[in-house]
C-alpha atoms as a PDB file:
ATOM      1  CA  UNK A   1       0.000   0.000   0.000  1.00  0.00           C
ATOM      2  CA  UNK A   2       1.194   3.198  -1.064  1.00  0.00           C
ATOM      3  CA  UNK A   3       2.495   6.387   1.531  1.00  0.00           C
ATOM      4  CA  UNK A   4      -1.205   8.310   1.604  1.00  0.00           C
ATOM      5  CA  UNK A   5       1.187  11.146   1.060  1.00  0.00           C
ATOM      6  CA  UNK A   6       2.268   9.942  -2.461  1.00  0.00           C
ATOM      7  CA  UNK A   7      -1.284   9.512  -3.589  1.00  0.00           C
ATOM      8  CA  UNK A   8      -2.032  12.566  -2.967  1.00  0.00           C
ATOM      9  CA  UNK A   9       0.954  13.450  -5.284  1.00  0.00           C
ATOM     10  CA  UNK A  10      -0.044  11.221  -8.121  1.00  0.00           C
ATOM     11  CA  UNK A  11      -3.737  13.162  -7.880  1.00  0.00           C
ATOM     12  CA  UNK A  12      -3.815  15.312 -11.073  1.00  0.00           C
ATOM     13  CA  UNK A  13      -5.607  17.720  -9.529  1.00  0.00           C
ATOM     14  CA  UNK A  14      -2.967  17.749  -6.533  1.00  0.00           C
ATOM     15  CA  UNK A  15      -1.298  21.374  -6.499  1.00  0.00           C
ATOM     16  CA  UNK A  16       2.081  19.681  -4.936  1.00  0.00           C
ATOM     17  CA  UNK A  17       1.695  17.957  -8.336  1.00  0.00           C
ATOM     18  CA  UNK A  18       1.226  20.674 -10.207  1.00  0.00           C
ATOM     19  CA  UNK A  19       4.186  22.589  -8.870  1.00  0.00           C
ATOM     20  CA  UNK A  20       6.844  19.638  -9.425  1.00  0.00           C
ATOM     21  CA  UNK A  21       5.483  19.956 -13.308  1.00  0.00           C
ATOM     22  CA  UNK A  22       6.059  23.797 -13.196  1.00  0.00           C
ATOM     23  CA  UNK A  23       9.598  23.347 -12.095  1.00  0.00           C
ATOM     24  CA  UNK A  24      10.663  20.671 -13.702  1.00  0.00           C
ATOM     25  CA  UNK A  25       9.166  21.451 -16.762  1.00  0.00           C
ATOM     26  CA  UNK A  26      12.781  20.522 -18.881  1.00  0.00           C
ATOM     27  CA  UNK A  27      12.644  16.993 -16.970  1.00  0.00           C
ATOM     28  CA  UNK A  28      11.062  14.512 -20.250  1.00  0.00           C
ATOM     29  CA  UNK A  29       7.890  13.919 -19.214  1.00  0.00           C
ATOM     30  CA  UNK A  30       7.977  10.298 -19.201  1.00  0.00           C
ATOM     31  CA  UNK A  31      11.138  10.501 -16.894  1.00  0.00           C
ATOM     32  CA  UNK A  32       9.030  12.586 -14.943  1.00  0.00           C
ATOM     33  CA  UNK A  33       6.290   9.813 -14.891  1.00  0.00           C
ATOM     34  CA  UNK A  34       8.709   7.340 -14.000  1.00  0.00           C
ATOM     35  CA  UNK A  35      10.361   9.603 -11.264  1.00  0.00           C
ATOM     36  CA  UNK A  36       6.814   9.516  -9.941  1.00  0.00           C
ATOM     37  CA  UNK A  37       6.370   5.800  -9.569  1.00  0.00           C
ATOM     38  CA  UNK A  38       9.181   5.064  -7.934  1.00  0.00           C
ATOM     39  CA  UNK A  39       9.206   7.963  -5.562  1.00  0.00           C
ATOM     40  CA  UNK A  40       7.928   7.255  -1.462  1.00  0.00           C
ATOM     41  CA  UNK A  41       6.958  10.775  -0.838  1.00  0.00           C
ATOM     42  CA  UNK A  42       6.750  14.173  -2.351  1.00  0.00           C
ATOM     43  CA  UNK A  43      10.814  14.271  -0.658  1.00  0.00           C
ATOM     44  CA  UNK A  44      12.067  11.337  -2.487  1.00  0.00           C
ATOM     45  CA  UNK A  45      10.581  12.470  -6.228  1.00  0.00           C
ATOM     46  CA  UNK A  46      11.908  15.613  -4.929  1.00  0.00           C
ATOM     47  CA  UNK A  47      15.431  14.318  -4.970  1.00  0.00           C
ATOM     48  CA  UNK A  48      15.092  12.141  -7.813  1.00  0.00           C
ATOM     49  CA  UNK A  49      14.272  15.250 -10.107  1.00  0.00           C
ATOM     50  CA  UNK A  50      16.841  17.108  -8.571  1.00  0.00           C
ATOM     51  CA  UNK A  51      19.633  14.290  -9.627  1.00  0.00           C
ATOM     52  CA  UNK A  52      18.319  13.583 -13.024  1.00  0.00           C
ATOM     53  CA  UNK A  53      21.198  13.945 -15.666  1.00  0.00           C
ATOM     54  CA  UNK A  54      21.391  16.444 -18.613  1.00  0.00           C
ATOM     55  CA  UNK A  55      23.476  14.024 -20.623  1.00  0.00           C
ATOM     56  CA  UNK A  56      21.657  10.881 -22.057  1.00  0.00           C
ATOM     57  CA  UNK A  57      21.450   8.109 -22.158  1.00  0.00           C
ATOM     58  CA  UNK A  58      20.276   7.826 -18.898  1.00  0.00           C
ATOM     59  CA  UNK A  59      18.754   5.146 -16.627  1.00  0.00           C
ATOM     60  CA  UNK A  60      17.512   3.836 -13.471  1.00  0.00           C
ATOM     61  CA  UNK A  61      19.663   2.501 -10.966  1.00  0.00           C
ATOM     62  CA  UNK A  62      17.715   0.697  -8.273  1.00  0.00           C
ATOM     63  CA  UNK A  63      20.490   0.648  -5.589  1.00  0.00           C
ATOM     64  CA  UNK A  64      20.790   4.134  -5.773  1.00  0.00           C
ATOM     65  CA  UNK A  65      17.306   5.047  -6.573  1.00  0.00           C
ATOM     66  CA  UNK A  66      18.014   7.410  -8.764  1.00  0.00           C
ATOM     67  CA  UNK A  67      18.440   8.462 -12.789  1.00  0.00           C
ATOM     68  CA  UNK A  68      22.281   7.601 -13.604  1.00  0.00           C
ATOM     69  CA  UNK A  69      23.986   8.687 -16.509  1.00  0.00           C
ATOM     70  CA  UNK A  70      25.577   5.512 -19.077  1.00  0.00           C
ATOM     71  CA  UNK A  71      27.795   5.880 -21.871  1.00  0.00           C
ATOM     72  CA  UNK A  72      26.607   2.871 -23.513  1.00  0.00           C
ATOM     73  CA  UNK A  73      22.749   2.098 -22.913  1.00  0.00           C
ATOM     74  CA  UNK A  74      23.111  -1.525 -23.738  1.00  0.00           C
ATOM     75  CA  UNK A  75      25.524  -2.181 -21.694  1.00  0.00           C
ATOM     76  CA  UNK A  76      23.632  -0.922 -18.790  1.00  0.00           C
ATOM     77  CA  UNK A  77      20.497  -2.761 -19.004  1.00  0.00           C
ATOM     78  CA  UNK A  78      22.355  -6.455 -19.974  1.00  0.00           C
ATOM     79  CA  UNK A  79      23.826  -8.399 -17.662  1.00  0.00           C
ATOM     80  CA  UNK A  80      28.038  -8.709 -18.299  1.00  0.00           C
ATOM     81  CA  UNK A  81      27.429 -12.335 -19.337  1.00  0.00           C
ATOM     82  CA  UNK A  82      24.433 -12.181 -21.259  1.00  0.00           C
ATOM     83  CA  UNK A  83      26.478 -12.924 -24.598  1.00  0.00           C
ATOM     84  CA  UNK A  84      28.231 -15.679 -23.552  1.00  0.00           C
END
């Protein structure tokens, strides 16, 4: 069950909501959707947003919860071994 504090962020109506949009307007909005999914509270997405990188590709690293930066996208989401 989600933090009653996060639903009320993922409301579309919410103005919390509404404000994260405003000022992260450059974030892509589907990294923005994302950001919102895996955030706890209004904090966390917060913090996630704040970290996103400028350079892409990006993607998500679940240890770290956050939007990391890769120089080779492929590489990042297959495991080391997968070719062999």
């Amino acid at each position: 069950m989600e933090n009653e504090s996060v639903m009320i962020l993922k409301d579309d109506d919410s103005d919390l909501l509404n404000g994260f949009k405003k000022r992260y307007d450059g974030v892509h909005p589907l990294i923005f959707l994302r950001s919102l999914e895996r955030s706890k509270s209004p904090g966390d997405l917060f913090d996630i947003l704040e970290t996103v990188p400028n350079d892409f590709p990006i993607a998500w690293h679940e240890g770290k919860c956050r939007w990391v930066h890769v120089s080779d996208f492929m590489q990042s989401i297959f495991p080391k071994d997968w070719l062999e």
